[in-house]
N, C-alpha and C. Protein backbone atom coordinates (compact mmCIF):
# COMPACT_ATOMS: atom_id res chain seq x y z
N UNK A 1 0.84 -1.17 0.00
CA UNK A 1 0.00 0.00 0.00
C UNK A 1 0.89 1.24 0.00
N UNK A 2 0.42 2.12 -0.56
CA UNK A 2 1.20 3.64 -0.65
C UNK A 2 1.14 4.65 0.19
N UNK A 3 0.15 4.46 1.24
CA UNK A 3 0.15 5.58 2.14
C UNK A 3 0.03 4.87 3.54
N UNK A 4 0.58 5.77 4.07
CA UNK A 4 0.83 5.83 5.89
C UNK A 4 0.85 6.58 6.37
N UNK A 5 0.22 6.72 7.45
CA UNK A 5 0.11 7.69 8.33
C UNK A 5 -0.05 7.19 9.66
N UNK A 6 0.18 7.89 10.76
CA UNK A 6 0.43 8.25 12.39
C UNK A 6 -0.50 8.62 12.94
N UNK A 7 -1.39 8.34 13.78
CA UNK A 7 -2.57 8.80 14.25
C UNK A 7 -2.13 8.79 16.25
N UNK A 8 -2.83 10.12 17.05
CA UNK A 8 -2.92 9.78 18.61
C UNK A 8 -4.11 9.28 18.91
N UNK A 9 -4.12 8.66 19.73
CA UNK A 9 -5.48 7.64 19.92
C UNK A 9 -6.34 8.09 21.07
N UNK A 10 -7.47 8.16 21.10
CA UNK A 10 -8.10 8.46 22.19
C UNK A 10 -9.37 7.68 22.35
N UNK A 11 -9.04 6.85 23.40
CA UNK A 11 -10.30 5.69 23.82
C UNK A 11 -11.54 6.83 24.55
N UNK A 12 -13.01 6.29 23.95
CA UNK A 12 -14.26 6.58 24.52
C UNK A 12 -14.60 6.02 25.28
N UNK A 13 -14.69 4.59 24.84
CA UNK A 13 -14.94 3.45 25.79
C UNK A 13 -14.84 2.04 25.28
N UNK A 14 -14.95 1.08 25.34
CA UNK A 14 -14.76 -0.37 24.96
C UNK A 14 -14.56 -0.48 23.48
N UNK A 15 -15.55 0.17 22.84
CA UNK A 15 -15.82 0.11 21.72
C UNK A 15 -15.39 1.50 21.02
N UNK A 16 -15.24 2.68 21.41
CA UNK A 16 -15.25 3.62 20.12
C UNK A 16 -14.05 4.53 20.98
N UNK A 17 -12.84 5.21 19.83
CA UNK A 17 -11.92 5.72 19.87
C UNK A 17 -12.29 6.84 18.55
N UNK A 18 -11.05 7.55 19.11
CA UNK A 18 -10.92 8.68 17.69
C UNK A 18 -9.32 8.66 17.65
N UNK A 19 -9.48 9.33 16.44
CA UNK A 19 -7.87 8.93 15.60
C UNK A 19 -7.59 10.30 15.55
N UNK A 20 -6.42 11.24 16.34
CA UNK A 20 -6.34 13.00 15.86
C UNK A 20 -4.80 12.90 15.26
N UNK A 21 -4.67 14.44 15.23
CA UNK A 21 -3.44 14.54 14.95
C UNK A 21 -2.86 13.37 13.85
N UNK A 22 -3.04 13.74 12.56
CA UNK A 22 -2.41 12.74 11.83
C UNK A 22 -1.31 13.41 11.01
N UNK A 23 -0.24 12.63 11.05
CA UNK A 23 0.98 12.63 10.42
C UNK A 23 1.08 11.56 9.32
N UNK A 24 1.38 12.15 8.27
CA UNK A 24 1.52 11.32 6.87
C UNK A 24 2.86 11.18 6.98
N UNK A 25 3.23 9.48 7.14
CA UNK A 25 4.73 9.09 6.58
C UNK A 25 4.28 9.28 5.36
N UNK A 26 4.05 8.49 4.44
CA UNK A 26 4.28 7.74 3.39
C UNK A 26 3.01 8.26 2.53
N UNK A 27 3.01 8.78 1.18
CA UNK A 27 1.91 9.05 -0.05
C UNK A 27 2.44 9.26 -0.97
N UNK A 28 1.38 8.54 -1.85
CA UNK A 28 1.81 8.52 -3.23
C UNK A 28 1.44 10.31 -3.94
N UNK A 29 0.23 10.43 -3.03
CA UNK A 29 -0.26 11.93 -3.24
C UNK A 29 0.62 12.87 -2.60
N UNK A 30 0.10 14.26 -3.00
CA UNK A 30 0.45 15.39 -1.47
C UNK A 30 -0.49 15.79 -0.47
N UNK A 31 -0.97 14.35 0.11
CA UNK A 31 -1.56 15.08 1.38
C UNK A 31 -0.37 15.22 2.46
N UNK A 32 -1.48 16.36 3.02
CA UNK A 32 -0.50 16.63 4.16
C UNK A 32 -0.91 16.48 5.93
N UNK A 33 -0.01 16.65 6.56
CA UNK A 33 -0.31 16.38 8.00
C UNK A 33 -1.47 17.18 8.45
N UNK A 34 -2.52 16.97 9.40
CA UNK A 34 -3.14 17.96 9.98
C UNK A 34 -3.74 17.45 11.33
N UNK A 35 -3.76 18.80 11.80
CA UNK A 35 -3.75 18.15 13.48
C UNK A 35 -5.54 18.37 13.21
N UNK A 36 -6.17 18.91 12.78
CA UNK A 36 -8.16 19.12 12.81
C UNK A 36 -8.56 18.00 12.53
N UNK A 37 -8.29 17.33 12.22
CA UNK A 37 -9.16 15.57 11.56
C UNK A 37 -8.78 14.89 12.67
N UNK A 38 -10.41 14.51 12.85
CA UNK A 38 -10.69 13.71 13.56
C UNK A 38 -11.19 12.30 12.77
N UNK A 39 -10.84 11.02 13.22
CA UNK A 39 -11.51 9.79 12.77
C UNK A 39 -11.96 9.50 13.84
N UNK A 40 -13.52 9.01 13.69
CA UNK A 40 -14.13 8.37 14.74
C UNK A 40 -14.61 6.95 14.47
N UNK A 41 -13.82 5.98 15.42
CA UNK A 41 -14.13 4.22 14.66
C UNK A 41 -15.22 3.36 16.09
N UNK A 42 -15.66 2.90 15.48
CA UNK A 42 -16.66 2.23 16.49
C UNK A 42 -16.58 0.66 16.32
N UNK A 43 -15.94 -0.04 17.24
CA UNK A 43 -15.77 -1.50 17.03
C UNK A 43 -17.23 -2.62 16.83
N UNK A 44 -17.48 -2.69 16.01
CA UNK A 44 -18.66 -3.39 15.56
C UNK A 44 -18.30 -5.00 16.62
N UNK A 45 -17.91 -5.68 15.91
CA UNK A 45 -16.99 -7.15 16.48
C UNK A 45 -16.50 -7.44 16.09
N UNK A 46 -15.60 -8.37 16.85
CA UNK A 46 -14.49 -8.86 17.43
C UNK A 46 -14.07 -10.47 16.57
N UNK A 47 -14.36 -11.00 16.23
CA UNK A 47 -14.50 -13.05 15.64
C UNK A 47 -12.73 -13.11 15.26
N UNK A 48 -11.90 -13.66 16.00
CA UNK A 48 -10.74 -14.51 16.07
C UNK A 48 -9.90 -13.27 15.94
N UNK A 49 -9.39 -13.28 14.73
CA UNK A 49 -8.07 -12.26 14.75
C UNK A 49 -8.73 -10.54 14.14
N UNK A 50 -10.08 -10.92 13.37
CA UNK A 50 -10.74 -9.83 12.82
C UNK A 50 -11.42 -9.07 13.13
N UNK A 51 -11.42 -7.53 13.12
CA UNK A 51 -11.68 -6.61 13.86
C UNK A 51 -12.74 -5.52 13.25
N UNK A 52 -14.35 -6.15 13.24
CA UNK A 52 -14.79 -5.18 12.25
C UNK A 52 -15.23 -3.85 12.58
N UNK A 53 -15.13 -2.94 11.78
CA UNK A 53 -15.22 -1.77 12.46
C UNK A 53 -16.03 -0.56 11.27
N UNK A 54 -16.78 0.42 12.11
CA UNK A 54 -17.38 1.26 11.52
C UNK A 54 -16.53 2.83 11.72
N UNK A 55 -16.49 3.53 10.83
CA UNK A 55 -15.58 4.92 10.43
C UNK A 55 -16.20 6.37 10.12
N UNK A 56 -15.89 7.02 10.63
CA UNK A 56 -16.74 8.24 10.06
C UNK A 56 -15.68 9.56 10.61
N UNK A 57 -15.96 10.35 9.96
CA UNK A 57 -14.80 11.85 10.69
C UNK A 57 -15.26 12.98 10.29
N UNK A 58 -14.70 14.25 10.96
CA UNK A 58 -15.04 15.57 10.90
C UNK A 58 -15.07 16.08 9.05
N UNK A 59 -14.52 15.10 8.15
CA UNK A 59 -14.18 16.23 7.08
C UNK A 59 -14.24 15.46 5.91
N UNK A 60 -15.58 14.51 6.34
CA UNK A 60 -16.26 14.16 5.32
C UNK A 60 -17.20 13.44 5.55
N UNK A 61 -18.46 13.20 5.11
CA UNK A 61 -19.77 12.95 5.66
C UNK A 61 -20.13 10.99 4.76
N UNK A 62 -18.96 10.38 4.45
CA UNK A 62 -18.86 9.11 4.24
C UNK A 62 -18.77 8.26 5.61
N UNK A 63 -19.52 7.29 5.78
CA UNK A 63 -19.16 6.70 6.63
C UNK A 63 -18.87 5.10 6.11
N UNK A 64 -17.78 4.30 6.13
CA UNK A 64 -17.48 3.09 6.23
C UNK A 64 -16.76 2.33 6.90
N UNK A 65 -17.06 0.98 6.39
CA UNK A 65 -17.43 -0.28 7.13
C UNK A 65 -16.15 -1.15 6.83
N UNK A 66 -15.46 -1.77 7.34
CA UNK A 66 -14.04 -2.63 7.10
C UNK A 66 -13.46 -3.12 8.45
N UNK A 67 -12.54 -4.34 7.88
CA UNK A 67 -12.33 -4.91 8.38
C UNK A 67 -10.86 -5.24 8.77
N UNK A 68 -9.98 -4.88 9.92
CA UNK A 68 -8.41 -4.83 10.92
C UNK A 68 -8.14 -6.45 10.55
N UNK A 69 -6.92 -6.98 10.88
CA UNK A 69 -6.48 -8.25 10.92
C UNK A 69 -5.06 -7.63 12.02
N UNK A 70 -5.64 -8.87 13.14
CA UNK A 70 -4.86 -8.24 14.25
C UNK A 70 -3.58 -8.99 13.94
N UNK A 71 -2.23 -8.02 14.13
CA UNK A 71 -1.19 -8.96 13.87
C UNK A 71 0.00 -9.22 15.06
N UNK A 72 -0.58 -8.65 15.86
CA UNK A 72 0.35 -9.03 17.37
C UNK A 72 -0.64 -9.15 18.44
């Protein structure tokens, strides 16, 4: 994959965190860092190593649905 980025984490509760402050290592584009974006993820469930989860943020009115593969 071509992009990476750095997110600080901030737990709500069991289930839902937000993602701030993001720092772009890695793009194929020129986005850039910005501390205003917020991601807000809501842990749907949990089944073995897979982590499904719902997404939505301040700076765009898409919300989706995908799925983590835990690797430690």
């Amino acid at each position: 994959m071509g992009y990476k980025a750095r997110y600080d984490i901030h737990w709500i509760d069991d289930c839902h965190y937000q993602l701030k402050n993001r720092k772009v290592i890695k793009s194929k584009s020129p986005e850039e860092s910005a501390s205003g974006y917020v991601l807000v993820a809501e842990i749907l469930k949990v089944v073995n190593e897979k982590i499904f989860l719902r997404l939505s943020s301040n700076f765009s009115d898409e919300i989706m649905e995908c799925e983590m593969i835990k690797i430690k």
